[in-house]
Protein backbone atom coordinates (compact mmCIF):
# COMPACT_ATOMS: atom_id res chain seq x y z
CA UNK A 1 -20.70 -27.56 -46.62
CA UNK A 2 -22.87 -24.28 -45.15
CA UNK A 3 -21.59 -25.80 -42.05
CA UNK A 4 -18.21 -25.86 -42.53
CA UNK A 5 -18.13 -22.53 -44.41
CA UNK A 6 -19.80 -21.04 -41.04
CA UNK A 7 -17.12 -22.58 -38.79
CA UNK A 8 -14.41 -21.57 -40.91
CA UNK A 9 -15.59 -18.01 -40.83
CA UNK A 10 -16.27 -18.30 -37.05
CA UNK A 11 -13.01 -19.73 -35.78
CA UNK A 12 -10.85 -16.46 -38.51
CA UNK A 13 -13.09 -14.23 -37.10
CA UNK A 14 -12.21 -15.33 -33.30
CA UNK A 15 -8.79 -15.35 -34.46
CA UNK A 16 -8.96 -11.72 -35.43
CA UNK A 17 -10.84 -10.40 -32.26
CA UNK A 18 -7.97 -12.35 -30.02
CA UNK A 19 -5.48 -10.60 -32.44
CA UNK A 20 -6.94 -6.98 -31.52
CA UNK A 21 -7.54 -7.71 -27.89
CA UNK A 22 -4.18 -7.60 -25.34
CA UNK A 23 -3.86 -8.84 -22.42
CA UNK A 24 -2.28 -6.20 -19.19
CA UNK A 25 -1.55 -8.21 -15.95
CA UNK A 26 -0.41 -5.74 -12.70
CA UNK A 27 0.85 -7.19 -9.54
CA UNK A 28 -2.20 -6.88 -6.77
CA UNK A 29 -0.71 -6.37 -3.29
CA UNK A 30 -3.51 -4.23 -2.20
CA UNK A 31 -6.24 -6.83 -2.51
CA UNK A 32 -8.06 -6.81 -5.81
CA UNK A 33 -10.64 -4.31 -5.46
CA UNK A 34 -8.36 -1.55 -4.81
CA UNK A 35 -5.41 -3.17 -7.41
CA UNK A 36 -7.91 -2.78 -10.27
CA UNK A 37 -9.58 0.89 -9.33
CA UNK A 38 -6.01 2.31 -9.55
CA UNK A 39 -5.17 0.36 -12.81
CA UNK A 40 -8.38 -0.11 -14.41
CA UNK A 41 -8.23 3.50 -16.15
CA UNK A 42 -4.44 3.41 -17.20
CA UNK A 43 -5.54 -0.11 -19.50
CA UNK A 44 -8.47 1.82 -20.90
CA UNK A 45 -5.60 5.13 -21.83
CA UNK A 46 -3.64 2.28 -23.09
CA UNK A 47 -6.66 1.10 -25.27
CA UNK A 48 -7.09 4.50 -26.61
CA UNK A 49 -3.60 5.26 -27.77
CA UNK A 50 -3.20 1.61 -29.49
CA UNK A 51 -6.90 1.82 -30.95
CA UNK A 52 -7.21 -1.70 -29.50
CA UNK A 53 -9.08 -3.40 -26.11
CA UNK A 54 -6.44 -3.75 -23.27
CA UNK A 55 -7.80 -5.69 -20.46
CA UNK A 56 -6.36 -5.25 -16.86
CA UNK A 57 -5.73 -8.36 -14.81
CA UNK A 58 -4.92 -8.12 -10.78
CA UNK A 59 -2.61 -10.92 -9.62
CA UNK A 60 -0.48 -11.46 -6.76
CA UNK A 61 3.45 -11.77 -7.92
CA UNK A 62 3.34 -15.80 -7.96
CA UNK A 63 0.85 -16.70 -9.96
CA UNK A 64 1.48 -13.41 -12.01
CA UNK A 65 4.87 -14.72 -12.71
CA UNK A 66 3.80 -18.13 -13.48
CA UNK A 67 1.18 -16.91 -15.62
CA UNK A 68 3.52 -14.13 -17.22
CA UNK A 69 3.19 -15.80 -21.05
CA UNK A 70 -0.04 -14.88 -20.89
CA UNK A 71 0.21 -11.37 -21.02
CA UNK A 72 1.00 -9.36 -23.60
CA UNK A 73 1.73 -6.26 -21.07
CA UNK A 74 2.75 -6.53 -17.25
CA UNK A 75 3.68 -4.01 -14.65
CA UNK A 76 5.14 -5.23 -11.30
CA UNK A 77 7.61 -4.80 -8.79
CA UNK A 78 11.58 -4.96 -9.66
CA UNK A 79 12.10 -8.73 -8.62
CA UNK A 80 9.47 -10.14 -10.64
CA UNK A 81 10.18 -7.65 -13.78
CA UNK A 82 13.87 -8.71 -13.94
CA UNK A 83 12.59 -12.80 -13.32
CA UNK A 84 9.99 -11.89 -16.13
CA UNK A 85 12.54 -10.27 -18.32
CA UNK A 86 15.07 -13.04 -17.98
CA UNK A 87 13.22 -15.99 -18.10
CA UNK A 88 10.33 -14.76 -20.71
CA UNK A 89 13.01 -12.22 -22.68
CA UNK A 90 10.14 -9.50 -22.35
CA UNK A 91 11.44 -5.92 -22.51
CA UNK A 92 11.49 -3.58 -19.73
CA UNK A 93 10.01 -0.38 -21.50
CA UNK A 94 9.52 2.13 -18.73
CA UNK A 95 9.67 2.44 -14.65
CA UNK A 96 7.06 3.35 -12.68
CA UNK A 97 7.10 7.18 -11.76
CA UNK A 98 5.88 6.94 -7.95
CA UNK A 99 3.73 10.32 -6.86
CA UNK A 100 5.94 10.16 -3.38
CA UNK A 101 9.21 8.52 -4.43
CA UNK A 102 9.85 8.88 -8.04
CA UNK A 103 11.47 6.18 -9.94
CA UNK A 104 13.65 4.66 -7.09
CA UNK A 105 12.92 3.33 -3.88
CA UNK A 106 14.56 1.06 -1.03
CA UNK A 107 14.43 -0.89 1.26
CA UNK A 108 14.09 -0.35 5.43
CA UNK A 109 15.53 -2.15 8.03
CA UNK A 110 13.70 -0.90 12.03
CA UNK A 111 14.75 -2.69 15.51
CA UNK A 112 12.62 -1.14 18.63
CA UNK A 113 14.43 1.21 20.23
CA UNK A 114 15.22 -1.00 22.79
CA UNK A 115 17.16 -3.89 21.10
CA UNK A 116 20.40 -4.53 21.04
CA UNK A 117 20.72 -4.68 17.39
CA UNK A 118 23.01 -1.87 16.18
CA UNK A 119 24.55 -3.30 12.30
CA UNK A 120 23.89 -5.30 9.99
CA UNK A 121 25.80 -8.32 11.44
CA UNK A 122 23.75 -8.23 14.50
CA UNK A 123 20.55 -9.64 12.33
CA UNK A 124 22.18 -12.99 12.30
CA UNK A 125 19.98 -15.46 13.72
CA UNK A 126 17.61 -13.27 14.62
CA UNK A 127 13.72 -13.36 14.19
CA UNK A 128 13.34 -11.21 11.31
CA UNK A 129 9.36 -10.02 9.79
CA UNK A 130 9.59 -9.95 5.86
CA UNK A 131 6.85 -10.12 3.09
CA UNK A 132 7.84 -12.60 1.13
CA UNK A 133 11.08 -14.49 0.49
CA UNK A 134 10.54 -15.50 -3.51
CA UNK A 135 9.15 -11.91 -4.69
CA UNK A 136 9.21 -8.93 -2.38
CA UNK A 137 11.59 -5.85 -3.07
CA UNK A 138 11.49 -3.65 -0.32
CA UNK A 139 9.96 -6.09 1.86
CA UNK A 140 12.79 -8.47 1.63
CA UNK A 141 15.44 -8.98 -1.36
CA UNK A 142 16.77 -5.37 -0.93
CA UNK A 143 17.45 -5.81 2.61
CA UNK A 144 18.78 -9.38 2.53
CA UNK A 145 21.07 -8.39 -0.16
CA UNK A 146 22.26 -5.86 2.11
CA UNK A 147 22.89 -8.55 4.56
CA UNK A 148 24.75 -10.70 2.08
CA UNK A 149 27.19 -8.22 1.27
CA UNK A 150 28.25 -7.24 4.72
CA UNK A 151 29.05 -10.82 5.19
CA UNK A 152 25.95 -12.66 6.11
CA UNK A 153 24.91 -16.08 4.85
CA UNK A 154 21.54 -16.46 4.06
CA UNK A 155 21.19 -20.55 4.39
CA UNK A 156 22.61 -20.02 8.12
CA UNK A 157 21.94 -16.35 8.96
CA UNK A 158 18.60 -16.21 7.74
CA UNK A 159 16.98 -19.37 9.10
CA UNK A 160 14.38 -17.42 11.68
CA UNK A 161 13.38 -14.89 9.56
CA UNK A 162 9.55 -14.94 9.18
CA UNK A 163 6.98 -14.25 6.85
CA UNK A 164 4.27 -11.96 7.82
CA UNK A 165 0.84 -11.14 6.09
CA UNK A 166 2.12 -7.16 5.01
CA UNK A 167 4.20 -4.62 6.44
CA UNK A 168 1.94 -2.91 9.04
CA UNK A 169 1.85 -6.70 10.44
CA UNK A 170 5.96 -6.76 10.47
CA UNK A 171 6.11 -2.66 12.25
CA UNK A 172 3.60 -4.33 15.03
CA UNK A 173 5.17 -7.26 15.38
CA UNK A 174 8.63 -4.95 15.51
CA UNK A 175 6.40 -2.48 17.85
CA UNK A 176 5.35 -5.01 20.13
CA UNK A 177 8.79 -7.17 20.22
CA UNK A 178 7.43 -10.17 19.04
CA UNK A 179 10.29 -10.20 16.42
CA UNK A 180 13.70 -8.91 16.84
CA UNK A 181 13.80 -6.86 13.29
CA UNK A 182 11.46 -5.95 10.56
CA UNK A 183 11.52 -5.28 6.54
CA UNK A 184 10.14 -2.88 5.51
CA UNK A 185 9.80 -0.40 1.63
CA UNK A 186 11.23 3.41 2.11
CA UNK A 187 8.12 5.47 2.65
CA UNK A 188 6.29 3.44 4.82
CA UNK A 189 7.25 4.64 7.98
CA UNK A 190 6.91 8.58 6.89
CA UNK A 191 3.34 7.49 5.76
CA UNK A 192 2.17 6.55 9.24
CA UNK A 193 3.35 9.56 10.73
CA UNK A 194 1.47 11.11 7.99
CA UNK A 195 -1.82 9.72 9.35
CA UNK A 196 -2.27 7.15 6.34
CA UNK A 197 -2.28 4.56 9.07
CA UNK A 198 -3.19 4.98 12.71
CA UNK A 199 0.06 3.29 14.33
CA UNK A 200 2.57 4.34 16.81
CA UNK A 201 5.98 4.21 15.03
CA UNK A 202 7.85 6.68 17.67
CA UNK A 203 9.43 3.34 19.12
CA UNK A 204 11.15 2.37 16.04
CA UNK A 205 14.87 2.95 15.08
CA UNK A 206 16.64 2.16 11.51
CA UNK A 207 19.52 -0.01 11.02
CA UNK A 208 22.09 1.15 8.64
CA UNK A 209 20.64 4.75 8.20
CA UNK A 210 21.94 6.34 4.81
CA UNK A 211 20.66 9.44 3.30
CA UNK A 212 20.78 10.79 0.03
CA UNK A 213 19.81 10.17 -3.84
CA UNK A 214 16.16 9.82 -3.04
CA UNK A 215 13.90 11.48 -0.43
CA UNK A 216 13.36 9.24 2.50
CA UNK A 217 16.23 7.77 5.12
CA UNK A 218 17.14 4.18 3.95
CA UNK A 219 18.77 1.02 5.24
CA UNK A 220 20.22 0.10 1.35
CA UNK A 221 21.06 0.71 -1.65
CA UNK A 222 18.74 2.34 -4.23
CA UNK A 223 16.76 0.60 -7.01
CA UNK A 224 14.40 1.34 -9.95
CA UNK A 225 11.01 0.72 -9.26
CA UNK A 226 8.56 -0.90 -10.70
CA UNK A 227 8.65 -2.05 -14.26
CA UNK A 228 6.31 -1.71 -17.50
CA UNK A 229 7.47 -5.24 -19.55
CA UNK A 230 6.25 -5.83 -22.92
CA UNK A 231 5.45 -9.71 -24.56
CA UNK A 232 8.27 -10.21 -27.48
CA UNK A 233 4.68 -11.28 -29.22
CA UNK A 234 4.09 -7.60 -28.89
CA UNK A 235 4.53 -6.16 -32.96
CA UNK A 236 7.45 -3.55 -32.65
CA UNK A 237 4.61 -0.99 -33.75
CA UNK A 238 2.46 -1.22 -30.58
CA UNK A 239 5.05 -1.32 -28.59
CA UNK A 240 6.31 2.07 -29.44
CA UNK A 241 3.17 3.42 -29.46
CA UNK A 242 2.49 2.07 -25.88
CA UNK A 243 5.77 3.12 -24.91
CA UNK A 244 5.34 6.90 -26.22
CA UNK A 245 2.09 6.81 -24.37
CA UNK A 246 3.97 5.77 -20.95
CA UNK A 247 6.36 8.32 -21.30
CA UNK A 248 4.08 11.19 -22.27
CA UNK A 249 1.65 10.50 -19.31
CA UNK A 250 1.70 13.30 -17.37
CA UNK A 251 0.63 13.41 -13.36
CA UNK A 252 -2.39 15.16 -13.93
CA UNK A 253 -4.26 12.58 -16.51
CA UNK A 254 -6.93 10.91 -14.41
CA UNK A 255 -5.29 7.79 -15.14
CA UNK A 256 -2.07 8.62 -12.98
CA UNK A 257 -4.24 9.97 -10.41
CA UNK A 258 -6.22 7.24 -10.36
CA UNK A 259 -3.14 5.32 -9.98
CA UNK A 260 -1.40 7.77 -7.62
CA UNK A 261 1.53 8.13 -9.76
CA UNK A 262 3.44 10.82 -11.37
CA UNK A 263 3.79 8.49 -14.70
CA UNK A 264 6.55 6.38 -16.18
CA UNK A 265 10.16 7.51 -17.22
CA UNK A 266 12.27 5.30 -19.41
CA UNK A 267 13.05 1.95 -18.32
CA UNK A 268 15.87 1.98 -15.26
CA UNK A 269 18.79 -0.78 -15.21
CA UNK A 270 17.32 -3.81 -13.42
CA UNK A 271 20.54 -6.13 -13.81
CA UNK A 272 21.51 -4.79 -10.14
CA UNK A 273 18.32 -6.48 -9.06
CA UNK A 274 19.71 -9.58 -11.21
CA UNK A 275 22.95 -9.37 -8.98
CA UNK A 276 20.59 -9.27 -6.04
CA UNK A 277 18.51 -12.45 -6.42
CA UNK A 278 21.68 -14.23 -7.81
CA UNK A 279 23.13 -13.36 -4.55
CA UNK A 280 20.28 -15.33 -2.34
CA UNK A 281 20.16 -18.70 -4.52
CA UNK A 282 21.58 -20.67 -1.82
CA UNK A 283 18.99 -23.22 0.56
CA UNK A 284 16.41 -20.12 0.83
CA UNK A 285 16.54 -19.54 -3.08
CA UNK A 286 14.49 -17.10 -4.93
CA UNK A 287 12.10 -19.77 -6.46
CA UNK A 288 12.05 -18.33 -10.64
């Protein structure tokens, strides 16, 4: 009877610490060292404004999407927040604040300067570097979309394109004309001229320049970037609270510079990036 008294006691009070502890997964694309340095302290200012433990998890977008249920908070890129959203009804409560480009960012299309390639039509059939053809924003869907809607099919027009490790591999690859045309996220290319990354970009062109609404040239439209999602597990209370704390970080808390971020403003309209992964479902389908 002691016995069973003791494991009834045990198995409520591990019920109660689960209850109290939540669960923060954030999309790793840095390698997992680096992912959890810059996220580590925003879970612990999380922690502190809910008066409960929030753990930080680093995952890449697959599994992170799999695995989404598991998470009571998530922050990723625009592709998997809207698949998250959809398919798990969690709710988008804020978009990432980036320290360079703000809320919204795009996508990049480069050629070397000596290819032919001069539109958007002229990527047909061509070997094309991308990130990744289920999950990446900038390093794919945003660009591919573009490609759609100037007439493009992606079962017959994107059959070559290829997927490389990251996008310094796709700008060498581009650089060195092993492929015909490269992916790439707006920023990158102003970083390396920065000095961020010793590489020669000086032999690059964009495809489909535009200008305007955000800081850097761009080869599509503009979308919100990454997303803060909240579990519909989540009691309304926390998620307010958590909310209020996104929205009241400011950029000089040592948990957005730790992050490199400005902070989070309220949640942007994903259904465009709905529209865009709709778009692709064809033979090289956005796998959700």
């Amino acid at each position: 009877m002691k016995f069973l008294l003791f494991l009834s006691c045990f198995i409520i009070s591990t019920f109660l610490v689960n209850a109290e502890h939540y669960h923060f997964g954030v999309l790793d694309f840095q390698g997992n060292k680096v992912t959890m340095q810059r996220w580590q302290q925003l879970s612990t200012y999380l922690s502190s404004a809910i008066d409960k433990k929030v753990s930080v998890l680093a995952l890449k977008n697959s599994p992170l999407t799999i695995r989404a249920k598991s998470f009571d908070f998530i922050l990723t890129n625009p592709v998997a927040t809207e698949m998250i959203a959809d398919e798990f009804d969690y709710e988008i409560i804020a978009t990432l604040n980036h320290s360079k480009q703000g809320p919204l960012y795009a996508g990049v299309i480069i050629v070397h300067e000596d290819s032919e390639i001069s539109s958007l039509q002229d990527i047909a059939k061509k070997r094309v570097g991308v990130v990744n053809m289920d999950f990446a924003a900038g390093g794919y869907i945003f660009q591919a979309y573009e490609l759609v809607k100037a007439g493009l099919e992606p079962a017959e027009d994107f059959k070559y394109f290829i997927e490389l490790n990251n996008q310094i591999a796709i700008i060498k690859h581009v650089n060195n004309k092993n492929i015909d045309a490269g992916f790439i996220r707006t920023g990158m290319l102003e970083d390396i001229q920065e000095g961020l990354v010793d590489l020669d970009v000086s032999h690059l062109k964009m495809i489909n320049q535009q200008n305007g609404i955000i800081d850097y040239p761009r080869s599509t439209s503009v979308y919100p970037h990454w997303g803060f999602l909240v579990s519909p597990s989540v009691p309304d209370k926390v998620k307010q609270v958590v909310k209020k704390a996104l929205l009241e970080l400011s950029p000089n808390h040592p948990s957005a510079l730790a992050a490199n971020i400005k902070g989070f403003v309220s949640a942007k309209d994903y259904s465009v990036i709905k529209q865009a992964i709709n778009s692709l479902k064809t033979s090289n389908d956005i796998k959700e």
